[in-house]
N, C-alpha and C. Protein backbone atom coordinates (compact mmCIF):
# COMPACT_ATOMS: atom_id res chain seq x y z
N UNK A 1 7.54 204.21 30.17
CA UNK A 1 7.77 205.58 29.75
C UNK A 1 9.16 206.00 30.21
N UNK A 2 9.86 206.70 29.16
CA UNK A 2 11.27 206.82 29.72
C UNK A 2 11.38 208.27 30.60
N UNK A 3 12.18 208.05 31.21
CA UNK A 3 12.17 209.41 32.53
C UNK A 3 13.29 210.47 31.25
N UNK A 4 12.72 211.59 31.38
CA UNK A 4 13.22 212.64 30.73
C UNK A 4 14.87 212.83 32.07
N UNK A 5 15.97 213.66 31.37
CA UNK A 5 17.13 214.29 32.43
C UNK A 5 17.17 215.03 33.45
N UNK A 6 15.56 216.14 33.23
CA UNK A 6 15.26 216.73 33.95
C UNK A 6 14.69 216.08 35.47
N UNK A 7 14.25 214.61 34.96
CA UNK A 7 13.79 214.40 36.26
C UNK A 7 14.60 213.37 36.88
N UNK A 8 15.59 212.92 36.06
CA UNK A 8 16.69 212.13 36.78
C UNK A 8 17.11 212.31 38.17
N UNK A 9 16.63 211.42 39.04
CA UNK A 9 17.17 211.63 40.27
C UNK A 9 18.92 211.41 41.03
N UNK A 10 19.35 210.71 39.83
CA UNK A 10 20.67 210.23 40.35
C UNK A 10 21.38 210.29 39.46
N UNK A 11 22.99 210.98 39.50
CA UNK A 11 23.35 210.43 38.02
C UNK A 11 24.42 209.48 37.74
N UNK A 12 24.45 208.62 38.73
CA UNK A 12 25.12 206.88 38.17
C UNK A 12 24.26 206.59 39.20
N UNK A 13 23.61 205.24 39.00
CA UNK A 13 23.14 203.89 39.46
C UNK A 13 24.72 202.78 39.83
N UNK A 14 25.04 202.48 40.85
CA UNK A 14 26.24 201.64 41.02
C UNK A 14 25.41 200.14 41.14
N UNK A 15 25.57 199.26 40.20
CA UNK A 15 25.21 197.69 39.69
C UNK A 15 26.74 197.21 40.51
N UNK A 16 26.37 196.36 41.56
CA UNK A 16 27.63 195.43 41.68
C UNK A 16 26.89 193.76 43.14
N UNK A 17 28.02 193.11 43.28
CA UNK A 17 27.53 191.78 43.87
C UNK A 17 28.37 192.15 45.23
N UNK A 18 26.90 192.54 46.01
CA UNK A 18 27.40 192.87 47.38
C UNK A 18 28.51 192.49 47.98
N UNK A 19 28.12 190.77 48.40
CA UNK A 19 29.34 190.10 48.77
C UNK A 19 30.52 190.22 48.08
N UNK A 20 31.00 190.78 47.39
CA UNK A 20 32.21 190.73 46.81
C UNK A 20 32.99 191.88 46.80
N UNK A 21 31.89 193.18 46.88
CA UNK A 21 32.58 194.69 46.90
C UNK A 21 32.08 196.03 47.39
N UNK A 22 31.01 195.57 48.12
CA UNK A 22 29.64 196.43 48.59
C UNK A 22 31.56 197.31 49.83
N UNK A 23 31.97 196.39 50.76
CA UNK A 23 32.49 196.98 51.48
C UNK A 23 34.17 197.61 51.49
N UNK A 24 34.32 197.45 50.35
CA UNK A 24 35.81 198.12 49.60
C UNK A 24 35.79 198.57 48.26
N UNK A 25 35.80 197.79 47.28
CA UNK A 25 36.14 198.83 46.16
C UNK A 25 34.47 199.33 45.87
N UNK A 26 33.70 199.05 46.55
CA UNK A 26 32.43 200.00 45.59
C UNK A 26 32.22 201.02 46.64
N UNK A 27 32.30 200.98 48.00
CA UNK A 27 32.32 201.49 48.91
C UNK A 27 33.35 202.92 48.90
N UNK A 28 34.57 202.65 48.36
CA UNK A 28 35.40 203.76 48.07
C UNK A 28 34.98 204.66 46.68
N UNK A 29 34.25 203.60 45.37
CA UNK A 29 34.07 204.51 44.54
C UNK A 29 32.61 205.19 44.98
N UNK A 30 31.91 204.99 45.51
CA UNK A 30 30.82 205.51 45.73
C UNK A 30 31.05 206.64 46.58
N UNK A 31 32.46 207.06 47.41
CA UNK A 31 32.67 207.73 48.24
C UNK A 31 33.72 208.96 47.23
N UNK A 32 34.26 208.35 46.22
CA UNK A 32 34.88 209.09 45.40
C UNK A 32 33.79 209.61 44.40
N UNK A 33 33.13 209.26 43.66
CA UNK A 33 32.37 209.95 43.16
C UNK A 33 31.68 211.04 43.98
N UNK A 34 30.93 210.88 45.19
CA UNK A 34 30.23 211.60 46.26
C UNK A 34 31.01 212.85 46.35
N UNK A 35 32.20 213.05 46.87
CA UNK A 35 33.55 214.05 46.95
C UNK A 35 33.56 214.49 45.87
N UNK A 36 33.03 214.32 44.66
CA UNK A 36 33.27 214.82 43.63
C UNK A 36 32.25 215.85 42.90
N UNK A 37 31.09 215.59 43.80
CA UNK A 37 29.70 216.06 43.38
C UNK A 37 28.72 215.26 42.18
N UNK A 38 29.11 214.22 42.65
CA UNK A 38 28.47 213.17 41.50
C UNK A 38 27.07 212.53 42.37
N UNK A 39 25.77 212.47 41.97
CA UNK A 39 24.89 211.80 42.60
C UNK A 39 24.50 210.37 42.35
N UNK A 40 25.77 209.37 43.18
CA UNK A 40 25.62 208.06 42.76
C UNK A 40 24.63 207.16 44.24
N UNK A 41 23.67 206.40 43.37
CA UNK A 41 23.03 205.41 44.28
C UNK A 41 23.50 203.88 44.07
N UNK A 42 23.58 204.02 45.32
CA UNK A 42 24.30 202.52 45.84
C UNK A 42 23.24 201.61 46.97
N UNK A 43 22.68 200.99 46.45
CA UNK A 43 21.96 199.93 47.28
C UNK A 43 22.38 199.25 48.86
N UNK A 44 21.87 200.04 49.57
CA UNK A 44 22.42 199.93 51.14
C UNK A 44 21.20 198.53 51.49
N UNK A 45 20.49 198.31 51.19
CA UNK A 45 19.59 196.85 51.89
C UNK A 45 20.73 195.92 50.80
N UNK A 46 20.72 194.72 51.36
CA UNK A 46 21.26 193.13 51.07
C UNK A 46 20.52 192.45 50.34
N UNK A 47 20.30 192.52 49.01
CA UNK A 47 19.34 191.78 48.83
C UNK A 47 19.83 189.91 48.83
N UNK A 48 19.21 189.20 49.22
CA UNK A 48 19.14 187.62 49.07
C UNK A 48 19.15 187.34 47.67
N UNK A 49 20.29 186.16 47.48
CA UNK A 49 20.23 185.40 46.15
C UNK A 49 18.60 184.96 45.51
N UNK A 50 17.81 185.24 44.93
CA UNK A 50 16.95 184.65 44.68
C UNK A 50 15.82 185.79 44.53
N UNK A 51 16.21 186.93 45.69
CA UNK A 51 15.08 187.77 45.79
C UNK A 51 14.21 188.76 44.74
N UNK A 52 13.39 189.21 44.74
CA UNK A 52 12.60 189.74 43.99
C UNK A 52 13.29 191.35 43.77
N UNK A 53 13.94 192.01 42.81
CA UNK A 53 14.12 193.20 43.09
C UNK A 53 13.00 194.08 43.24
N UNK A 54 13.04 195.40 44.76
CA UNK A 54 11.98 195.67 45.24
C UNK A 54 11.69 197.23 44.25
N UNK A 55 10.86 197.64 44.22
CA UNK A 55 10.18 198.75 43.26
C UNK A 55 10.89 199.88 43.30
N UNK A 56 11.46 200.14 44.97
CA UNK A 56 12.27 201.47 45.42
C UNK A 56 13.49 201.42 44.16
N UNK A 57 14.58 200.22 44.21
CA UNK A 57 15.27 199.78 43.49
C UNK A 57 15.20 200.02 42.04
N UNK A 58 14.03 199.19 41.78
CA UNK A 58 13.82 199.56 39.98
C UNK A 58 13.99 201.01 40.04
N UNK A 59 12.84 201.63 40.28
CA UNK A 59 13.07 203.21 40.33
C UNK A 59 14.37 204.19 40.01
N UNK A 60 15.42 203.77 41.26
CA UNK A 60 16.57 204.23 40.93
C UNK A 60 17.34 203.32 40.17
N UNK A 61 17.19 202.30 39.60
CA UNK A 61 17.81 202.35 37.86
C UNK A 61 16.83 203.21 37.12
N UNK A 62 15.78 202.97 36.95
CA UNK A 62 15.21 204.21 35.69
C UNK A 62 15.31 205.56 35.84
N UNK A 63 15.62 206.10 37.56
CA UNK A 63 15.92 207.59 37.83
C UNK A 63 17.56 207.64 37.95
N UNK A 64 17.79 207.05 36.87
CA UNK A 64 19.55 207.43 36.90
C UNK A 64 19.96 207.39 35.85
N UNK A 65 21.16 208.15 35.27
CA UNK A 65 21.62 209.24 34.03
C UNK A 65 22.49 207.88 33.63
N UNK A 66 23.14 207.49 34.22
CA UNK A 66 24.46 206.08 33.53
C UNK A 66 23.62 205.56 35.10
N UNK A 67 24.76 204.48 34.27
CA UNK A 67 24.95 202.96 35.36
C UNK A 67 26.66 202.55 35.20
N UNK A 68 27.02 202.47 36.30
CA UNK A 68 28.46 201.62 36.69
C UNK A 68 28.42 200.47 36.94
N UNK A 69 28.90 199.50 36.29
CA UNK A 69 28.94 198.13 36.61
C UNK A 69 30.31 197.47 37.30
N UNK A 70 30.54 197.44 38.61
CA UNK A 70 31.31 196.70 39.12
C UNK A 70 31.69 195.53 38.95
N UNK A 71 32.19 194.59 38.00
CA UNK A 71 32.52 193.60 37.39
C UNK A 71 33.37 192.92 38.90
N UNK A 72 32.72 191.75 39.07
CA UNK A 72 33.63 190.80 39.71
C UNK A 72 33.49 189.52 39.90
N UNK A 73 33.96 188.77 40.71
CA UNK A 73 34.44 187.15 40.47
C UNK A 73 33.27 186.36 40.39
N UNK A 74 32.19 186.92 41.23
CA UNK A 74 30.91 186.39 41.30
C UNK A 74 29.49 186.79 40.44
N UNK A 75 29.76 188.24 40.28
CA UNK A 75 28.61 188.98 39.68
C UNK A 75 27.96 188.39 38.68
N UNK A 76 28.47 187.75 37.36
CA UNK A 76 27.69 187.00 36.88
C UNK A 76 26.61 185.94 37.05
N UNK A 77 27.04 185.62 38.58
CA UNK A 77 25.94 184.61 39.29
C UNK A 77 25.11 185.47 39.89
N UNK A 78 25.26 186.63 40.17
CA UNK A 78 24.38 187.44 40.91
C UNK A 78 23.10 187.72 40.28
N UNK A 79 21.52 187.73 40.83
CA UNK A 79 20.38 187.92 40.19
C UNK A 79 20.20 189.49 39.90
């Protein structure tokens, strides 16, 4: 069932490959959007190559208005 706007909890979901940008460039845009009054969620647990994405997670992709995709050297390998 798709989540109506009204109940959108977030409005960007930030998609990116930890190891590669969790601690600089996604880290600054997540801090620039924030300053801006933008409600972006950014995945603070690590998830492991392989791991199961956990339910909290799904959630905030379906409770979020866009998605930002951090494109980088690895992300395509990322699960």
């Amino acid at each position: 069932m798709a989540t109506s706007y009204s109940q959108r909890k977030y409005d960007v979901f930030l998609s990116f490959r930890g190891e590669d940008t969790r601690n600089n460039f996604t880290a600054h845009l997540y801090d620039a959007l924030h300053r801006k009054g933008i409600n972006a969620f950014i995945d603070a647990d690590k998830l492991r190559r392989g791991e199961i994405i956990s339910p909290a997670l799904l959630s905030a992709i379906e409770g979020s208005r866009f998605s930002i995709i951090v494109l980088s050297e690895n992300y395509g390998s990322s699960r």
